[in-house]
PDB file of N, CA and C in Angstrom:
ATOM      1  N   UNK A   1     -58.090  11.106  67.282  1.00  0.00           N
ATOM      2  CA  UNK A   1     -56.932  11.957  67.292  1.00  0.00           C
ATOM      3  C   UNK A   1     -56.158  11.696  65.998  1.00  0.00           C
ATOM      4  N   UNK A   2     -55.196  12.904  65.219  1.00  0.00           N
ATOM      5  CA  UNK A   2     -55.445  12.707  63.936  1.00  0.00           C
ATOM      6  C   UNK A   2     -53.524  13.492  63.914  1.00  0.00           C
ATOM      7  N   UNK A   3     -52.372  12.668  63.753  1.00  0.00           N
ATOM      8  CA  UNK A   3     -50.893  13.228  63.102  1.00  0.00           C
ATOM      9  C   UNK A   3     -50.953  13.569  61.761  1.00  0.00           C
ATOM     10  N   UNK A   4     -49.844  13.861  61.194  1.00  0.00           N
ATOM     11  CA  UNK A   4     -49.788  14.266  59.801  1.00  0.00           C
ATOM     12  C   UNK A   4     -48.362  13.302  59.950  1.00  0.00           C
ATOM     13  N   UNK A   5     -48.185  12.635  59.156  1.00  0.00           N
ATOM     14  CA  UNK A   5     -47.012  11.720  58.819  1.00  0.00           C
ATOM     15  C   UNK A   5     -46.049  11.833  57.661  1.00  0.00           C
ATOM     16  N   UNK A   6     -44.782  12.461  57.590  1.00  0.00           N
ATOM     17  CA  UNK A   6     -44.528  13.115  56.543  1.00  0.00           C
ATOM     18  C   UNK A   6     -42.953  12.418  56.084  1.00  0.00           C
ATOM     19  N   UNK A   7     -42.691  12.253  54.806  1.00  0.00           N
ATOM     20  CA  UNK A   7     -41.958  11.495  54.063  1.00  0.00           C
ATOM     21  C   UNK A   7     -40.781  12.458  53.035  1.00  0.00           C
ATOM     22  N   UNK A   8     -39.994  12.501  53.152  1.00  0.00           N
ATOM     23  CA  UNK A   8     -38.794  13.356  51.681  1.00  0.00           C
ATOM     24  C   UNK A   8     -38.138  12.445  51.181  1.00  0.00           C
ATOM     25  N   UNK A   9     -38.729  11.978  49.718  1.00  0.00           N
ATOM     26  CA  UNK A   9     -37.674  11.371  49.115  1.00  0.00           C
ATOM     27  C   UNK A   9     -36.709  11.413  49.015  1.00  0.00           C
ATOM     28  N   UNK A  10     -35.881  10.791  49.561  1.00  0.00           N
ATOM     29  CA  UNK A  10     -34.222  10.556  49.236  1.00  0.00           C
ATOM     30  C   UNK A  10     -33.909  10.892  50.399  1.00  0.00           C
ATOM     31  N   UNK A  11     -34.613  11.185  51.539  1.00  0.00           N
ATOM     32  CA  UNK A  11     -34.493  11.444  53.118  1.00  0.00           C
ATOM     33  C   UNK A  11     -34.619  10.516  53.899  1.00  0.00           C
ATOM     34  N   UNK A  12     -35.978  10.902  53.897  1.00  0.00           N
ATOM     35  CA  UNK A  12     -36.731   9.302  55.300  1.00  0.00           C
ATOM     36  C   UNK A  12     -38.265   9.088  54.816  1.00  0.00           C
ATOM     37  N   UNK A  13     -38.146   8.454  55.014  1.00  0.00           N
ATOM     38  CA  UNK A  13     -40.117   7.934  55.259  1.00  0.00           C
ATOM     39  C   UNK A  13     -41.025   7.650  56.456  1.00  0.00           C
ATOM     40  N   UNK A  14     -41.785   8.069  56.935  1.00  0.00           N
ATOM     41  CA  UNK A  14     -42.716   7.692  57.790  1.00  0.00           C
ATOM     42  C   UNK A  14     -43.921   6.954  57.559  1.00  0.00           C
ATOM     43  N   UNK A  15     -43.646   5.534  58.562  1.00  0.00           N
ATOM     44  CA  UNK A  15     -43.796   4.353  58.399  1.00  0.00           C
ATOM     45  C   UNK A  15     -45.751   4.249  58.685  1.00  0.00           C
ATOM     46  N   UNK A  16     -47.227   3.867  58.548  1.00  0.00           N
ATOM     47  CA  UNK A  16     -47.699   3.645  59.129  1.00  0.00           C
ATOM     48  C   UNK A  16     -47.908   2.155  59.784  1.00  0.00           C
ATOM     49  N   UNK A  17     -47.656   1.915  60.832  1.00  0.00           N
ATOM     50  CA  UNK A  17     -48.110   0.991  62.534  1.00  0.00           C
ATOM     51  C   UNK A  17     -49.101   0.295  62.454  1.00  0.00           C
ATOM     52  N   UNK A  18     -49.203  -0.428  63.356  1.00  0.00           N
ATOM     53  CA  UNK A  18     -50.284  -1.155  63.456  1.00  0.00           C
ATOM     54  C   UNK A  18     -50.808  -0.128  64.748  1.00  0.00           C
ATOM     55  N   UNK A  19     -52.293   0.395  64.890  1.00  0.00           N
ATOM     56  CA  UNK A  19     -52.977   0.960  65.536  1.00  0.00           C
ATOM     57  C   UNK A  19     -52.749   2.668  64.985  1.00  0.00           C
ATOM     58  N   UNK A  20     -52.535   2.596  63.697  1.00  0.00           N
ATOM     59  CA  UNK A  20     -53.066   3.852  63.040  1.00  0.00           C
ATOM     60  C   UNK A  20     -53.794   3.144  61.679  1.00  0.00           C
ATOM     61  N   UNK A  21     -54.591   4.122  61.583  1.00  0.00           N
ATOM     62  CA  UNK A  21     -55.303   4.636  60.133  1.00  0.00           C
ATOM     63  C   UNK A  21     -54.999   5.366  58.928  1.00  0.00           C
ATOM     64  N   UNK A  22     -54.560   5.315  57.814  1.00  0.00           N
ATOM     65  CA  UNK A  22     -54.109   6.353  56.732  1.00  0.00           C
ATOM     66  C   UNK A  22     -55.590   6.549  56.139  1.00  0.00           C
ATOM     67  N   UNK A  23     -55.679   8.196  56.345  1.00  0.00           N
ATOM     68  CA  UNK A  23     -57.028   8.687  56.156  1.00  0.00           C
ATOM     69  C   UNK A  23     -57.134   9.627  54.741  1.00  0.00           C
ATOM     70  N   UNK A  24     -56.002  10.309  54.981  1.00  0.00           N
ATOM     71  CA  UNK A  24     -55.762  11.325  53.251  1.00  0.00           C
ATOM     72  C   UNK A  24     -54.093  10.902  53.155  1.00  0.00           C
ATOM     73  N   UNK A  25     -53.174  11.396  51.818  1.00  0.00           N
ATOM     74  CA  UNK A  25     -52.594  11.762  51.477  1.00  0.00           C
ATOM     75  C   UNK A  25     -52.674  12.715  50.778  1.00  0.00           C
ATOM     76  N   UNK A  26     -51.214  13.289  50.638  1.00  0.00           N
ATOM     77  CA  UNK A  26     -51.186  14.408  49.930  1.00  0.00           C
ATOM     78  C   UNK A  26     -49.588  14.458  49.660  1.00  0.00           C
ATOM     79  N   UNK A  27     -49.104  15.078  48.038  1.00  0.00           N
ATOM     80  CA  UNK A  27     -47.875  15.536  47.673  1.00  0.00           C
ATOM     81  C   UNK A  27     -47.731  16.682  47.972  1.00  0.00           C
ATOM     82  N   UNK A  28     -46.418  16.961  48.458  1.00  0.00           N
ATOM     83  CA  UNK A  28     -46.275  18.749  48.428  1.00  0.00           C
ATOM     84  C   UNK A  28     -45.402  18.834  47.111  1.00  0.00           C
ATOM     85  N   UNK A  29     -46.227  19.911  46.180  1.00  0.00           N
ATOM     86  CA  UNK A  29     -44.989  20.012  45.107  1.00  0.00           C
ATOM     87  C   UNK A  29     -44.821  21.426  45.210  1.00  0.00           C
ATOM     88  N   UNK A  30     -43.460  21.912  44.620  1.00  0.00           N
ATOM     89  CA  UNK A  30     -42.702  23.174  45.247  1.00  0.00           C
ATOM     90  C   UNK A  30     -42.249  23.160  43.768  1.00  0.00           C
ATOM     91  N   UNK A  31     -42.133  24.288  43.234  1.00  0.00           N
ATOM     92  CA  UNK A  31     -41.526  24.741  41.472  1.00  0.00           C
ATOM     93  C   UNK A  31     -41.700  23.639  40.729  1.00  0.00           C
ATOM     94  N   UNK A  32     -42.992  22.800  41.105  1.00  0.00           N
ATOM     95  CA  UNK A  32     -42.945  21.332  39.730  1.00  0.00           C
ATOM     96  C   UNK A  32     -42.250  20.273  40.391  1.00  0.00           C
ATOM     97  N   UNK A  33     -41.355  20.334  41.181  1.00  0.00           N
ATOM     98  CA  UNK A  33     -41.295  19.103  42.203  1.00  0.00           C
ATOM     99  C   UNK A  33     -41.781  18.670  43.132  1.00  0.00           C
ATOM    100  N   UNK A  34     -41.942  17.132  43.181  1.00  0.00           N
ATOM    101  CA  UNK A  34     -42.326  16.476  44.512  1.00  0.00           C
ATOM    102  C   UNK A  34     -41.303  17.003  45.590  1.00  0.00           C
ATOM    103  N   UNK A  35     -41.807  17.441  46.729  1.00  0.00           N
ATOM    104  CA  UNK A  35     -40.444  17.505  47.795  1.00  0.00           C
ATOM    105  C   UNK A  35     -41.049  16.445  49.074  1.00  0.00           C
ATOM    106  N   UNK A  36     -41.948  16.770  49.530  1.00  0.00           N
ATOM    107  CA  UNK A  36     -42.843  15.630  50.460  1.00  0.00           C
ATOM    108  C   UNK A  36     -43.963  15.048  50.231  1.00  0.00           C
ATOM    109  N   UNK A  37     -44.350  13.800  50.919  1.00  0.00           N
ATOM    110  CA  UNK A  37     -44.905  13.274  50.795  1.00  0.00           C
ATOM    111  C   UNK A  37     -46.151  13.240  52.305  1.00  0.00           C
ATOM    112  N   UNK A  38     -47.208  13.515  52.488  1.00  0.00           N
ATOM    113  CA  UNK A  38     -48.135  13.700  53.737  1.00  0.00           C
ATOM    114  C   UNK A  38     -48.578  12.373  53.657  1.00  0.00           C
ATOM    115  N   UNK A  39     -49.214  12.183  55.032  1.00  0.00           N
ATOM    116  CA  UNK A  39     -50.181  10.954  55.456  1.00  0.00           C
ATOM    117  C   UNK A  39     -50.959  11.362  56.258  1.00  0.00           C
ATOM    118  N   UNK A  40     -52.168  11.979  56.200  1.00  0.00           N
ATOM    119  CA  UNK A  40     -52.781  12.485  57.964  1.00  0.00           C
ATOM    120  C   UNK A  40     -53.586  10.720  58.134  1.00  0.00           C
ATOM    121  N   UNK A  41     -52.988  11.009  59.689  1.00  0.00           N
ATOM    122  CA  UNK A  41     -53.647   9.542  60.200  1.00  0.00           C
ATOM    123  C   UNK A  41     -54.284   9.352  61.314  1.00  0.00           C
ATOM    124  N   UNK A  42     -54.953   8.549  61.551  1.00  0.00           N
ATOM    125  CA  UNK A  42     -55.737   9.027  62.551  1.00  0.00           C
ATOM    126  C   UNK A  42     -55.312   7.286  63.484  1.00  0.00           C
ATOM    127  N   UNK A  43     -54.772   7.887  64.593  1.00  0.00           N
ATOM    128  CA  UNK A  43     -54.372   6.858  65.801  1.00  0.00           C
ATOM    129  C   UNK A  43     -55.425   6.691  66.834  1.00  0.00           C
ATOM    130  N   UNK A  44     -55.747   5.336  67.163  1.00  0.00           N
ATOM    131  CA  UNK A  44     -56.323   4.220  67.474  1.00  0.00           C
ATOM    132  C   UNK A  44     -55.873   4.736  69.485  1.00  0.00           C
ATOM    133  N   UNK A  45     -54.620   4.940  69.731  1.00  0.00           N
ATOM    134  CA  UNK A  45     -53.863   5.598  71.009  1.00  0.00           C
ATOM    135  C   UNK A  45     -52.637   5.705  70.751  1.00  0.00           C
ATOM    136  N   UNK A  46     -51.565   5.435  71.642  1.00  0.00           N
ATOM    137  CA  UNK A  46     -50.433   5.759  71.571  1.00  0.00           C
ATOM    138  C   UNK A  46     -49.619   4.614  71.086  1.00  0.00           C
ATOM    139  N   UNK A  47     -48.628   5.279  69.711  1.00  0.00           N
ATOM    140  CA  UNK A  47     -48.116   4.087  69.079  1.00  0.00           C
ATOM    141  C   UNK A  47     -46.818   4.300  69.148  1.00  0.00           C
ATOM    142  N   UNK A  48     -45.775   3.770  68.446  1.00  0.00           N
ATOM    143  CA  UNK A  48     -44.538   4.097  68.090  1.00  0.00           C
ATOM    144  C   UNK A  48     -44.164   3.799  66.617  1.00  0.00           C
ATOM    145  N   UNK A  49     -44.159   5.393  66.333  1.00  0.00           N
ATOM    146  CA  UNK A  49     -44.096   5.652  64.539  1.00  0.00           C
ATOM    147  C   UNK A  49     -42.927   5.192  64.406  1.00  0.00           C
ATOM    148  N   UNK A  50     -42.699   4.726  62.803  1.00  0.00           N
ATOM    149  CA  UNK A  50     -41.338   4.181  62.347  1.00  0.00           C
ATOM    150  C   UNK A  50     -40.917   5.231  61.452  1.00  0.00           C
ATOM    151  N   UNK A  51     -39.967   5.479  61.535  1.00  0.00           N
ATOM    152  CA  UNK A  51     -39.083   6.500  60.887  1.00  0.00           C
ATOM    153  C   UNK A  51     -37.814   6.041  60.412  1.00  0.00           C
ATOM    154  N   UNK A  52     -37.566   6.214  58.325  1.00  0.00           N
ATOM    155  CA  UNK A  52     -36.629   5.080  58.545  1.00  0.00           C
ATOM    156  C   UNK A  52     -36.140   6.690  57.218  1.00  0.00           C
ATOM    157  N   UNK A  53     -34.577   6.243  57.839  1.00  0.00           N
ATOM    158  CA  UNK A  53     -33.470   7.201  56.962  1.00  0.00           C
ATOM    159  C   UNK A  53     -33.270   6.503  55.765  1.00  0.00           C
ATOM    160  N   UNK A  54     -33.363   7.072  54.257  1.00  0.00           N
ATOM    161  CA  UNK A  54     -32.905   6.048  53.132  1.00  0.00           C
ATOM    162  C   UNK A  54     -31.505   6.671  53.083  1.00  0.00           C
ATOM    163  N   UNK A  55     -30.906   5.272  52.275  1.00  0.00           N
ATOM    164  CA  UNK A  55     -29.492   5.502  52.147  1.00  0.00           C
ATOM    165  C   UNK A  55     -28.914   4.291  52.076  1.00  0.00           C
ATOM    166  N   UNK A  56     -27.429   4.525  51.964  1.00  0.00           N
ATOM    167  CA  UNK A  56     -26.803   3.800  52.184  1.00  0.00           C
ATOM    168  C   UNK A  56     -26.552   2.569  53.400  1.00  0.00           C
ATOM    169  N   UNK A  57     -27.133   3.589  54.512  1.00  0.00           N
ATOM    170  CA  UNK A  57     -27.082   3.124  55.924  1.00  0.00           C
ATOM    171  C   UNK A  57     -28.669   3.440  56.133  1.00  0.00           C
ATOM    172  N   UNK A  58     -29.433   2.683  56.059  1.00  0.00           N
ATOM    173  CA  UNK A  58     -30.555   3.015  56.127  1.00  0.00           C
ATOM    174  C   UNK A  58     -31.241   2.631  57.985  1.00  0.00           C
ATOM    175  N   UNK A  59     -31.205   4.073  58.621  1.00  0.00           N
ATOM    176  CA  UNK A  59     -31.292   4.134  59.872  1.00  0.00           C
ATOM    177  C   UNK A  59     -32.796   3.827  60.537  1.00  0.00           C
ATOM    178  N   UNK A  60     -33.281   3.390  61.097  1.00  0.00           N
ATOM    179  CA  UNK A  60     -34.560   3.110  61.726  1.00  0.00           C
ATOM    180  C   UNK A  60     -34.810   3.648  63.135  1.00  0.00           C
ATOM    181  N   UNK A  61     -36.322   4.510  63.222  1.00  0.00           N
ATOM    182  CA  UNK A  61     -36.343   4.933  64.632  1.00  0.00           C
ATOM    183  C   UNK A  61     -37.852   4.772  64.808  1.00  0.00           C
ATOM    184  N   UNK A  62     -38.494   3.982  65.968  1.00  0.00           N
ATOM    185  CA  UNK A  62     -39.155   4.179  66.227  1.00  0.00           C
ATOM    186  C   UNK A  62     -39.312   5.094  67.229  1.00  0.00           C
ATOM    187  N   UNK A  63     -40.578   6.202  66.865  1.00  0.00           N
ATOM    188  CA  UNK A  63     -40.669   7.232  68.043  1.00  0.00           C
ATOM    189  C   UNK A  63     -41.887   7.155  68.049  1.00  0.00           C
ATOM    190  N   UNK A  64     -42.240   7.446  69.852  1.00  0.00           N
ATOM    191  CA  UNK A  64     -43.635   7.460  70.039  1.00  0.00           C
ATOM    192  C   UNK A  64     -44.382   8.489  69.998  1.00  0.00           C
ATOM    193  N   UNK A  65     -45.559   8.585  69.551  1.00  0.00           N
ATOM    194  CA  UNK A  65     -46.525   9.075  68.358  1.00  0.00           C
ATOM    195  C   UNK A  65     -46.867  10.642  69.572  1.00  0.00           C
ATOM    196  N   UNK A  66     -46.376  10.245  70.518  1.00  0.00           N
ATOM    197  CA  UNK A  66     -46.767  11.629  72.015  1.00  0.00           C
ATOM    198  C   UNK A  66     -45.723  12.910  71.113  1.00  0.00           C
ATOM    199  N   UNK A  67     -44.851  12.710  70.546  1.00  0.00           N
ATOM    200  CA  UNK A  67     -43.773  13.303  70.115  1.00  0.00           C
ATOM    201  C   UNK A  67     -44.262  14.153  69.198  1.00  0.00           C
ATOM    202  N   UNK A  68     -45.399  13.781  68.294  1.00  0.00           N
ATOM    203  CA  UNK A  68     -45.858  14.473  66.969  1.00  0.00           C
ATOM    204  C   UNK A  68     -46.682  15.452  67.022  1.00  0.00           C
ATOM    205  N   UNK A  69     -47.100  16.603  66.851  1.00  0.00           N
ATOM    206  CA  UNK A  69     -48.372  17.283  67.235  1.00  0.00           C
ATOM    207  C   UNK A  69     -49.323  16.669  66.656  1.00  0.00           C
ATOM    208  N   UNK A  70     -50.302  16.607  67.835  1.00  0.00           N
ATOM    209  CA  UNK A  70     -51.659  15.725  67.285  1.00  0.00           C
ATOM    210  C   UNK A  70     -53.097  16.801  67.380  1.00  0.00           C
ATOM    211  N   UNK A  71     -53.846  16.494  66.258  1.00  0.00           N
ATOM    212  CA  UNK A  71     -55.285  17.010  65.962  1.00  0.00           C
ATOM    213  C   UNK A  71     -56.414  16.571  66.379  1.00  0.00           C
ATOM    214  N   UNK A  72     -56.923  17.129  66.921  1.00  0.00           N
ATOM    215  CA  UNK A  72     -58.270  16.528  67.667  1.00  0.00           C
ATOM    216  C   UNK A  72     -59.657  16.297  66.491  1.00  0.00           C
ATOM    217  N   UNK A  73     -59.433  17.263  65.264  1.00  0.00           N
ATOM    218  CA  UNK A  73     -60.469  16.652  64.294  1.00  0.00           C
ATOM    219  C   UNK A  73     -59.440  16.553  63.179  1.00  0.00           C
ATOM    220  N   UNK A  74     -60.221  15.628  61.782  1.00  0.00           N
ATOM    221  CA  UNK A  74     -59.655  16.228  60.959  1.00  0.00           C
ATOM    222  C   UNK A  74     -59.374  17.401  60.468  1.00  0.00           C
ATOM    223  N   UNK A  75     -60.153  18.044  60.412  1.00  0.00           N
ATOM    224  CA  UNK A  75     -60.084  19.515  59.537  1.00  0.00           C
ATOM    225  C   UNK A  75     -59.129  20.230  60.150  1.00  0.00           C
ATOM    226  N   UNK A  76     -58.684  19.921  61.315  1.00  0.00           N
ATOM    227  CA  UNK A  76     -57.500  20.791  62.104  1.00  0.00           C
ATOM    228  C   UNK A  76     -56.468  20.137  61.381  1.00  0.00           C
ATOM    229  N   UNK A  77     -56.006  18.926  61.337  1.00  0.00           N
ATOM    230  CA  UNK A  77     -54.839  18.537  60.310  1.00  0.00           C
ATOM    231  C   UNK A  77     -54.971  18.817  58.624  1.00  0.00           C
ATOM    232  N   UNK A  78     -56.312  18.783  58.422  1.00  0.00           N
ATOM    233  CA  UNK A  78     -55.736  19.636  57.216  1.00  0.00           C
ATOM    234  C   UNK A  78     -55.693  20.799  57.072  1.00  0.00           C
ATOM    235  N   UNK A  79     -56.068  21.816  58.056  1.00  0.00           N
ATOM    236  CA  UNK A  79     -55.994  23.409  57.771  1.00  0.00           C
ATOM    237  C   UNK A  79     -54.583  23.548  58.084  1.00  0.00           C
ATOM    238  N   UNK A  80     -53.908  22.304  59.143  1.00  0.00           N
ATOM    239  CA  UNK A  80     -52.099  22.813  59.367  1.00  0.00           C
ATOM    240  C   UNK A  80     -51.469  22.272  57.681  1.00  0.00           C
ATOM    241  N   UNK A  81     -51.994  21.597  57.450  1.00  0.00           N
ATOM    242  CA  UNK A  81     -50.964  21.486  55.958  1.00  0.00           C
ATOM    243  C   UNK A  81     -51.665  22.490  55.375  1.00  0.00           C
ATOM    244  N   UNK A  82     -52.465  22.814  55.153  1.00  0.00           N
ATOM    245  CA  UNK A  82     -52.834  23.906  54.021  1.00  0.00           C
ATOM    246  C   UNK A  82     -51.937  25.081  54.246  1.00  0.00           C
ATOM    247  N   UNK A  83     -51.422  25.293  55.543  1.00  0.00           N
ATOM    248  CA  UNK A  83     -50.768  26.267  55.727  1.00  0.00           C
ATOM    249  C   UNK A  83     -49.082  26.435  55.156  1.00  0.00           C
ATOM    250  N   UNK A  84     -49.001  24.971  54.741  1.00  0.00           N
ATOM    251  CA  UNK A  84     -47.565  25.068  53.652  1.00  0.00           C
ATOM    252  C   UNK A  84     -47.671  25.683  52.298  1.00  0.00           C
ATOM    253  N   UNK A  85     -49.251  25.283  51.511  1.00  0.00           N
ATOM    254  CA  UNK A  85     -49.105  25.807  50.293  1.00  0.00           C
ATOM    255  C   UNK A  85     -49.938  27.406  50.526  1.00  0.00           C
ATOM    256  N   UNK A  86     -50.673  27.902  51.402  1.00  0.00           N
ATOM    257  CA  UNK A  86     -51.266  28.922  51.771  1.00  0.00           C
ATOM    258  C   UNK A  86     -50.942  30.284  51.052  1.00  0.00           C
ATOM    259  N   UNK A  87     -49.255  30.528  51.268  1.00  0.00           N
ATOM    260  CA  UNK A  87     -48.542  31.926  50.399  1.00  0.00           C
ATOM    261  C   UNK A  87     -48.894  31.899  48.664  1.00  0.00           C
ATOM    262  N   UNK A  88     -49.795  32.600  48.468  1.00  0.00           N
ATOM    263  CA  UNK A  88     -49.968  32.461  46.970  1.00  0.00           C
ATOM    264  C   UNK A  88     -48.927  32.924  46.474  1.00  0.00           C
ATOM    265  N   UNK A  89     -47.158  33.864  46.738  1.00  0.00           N
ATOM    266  CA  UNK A  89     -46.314  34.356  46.023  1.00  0.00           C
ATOM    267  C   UNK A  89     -45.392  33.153  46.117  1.00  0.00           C
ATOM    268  N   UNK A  90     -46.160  31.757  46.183  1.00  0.00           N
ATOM    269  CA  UNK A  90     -44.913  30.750  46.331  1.00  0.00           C
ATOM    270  C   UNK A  90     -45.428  29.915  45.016  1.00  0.00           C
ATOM    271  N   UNK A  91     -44.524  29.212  44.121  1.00  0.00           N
ATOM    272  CA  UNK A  91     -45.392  28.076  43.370  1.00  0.00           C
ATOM    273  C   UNK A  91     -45.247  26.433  44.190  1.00  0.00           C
ATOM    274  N   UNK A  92     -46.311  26.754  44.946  1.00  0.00           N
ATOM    275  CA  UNK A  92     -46.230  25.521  45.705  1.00  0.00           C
ATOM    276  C   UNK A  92     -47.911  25.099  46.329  1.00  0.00           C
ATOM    277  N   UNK A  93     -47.818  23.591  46.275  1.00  0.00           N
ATOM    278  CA  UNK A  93     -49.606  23.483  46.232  1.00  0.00           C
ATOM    279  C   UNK A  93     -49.379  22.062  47.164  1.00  0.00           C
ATOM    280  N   UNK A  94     -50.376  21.647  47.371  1.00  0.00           N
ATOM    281  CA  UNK A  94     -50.454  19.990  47.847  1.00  0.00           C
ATOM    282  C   UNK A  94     -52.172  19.421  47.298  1.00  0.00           C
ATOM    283  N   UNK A  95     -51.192  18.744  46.698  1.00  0.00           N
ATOM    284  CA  UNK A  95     -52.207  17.229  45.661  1.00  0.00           C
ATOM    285  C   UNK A  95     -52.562  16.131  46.322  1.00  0.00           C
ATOM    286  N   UNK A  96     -53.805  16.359  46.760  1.00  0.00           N
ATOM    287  CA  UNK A  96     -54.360  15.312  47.281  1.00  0.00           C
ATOM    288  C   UNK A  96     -54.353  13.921  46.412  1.00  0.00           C
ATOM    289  N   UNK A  97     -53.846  12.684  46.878  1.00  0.00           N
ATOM    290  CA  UNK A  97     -53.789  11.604  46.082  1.00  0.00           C
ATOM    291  C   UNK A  97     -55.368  10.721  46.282  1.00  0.00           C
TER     292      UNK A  97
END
């Protein structure tokens, strides 16, 4: 079973756990900027993702992983991100790292 784990600089980050896998990344860039950051991962069972607010007050949440929509193969998590850069009238792509 396979989340997409997703990060905005200067927002929050999503943490990977012990009993997940980081399988791809990927940048989303939008007009030449980074705006997110992907992780598709593939979980081991049910975990509790860390989700941490940057900042000043830098907030922490673990939430459990039932919460996230989950993919039964890969190729289903990456055809849902493909569907961000998909609109060719957008300048926006995702760079696999």
């Amino acid at each position: 079973m396979y989340v997409i784990l997703t990060s905005k600089p200067g927002q929050f980050r999503t943490e990977l756990v012990a009993g997940m896998q980081a399988i791809e990344a990927y940048d989303y860039v939008f007009c030449g900027r980074k705006r997110a950051h992907f992780v598709i991962a593939e979980l081991e069972g049910e975990v509790r993702i860390r989700i941490v607010e940057e900042g000043a007050r830098a907030v922490v949440n673990d939430v459990p992983s039932k919460f996230l929509p989950h993919f039964a193969t890969l190729e289903q998590a990456r055809a849902e991100l493909r569907q961000l850069a998909g609109n060719g009238a957008l300048d926006a792509a995702l760079v696999r790292l």
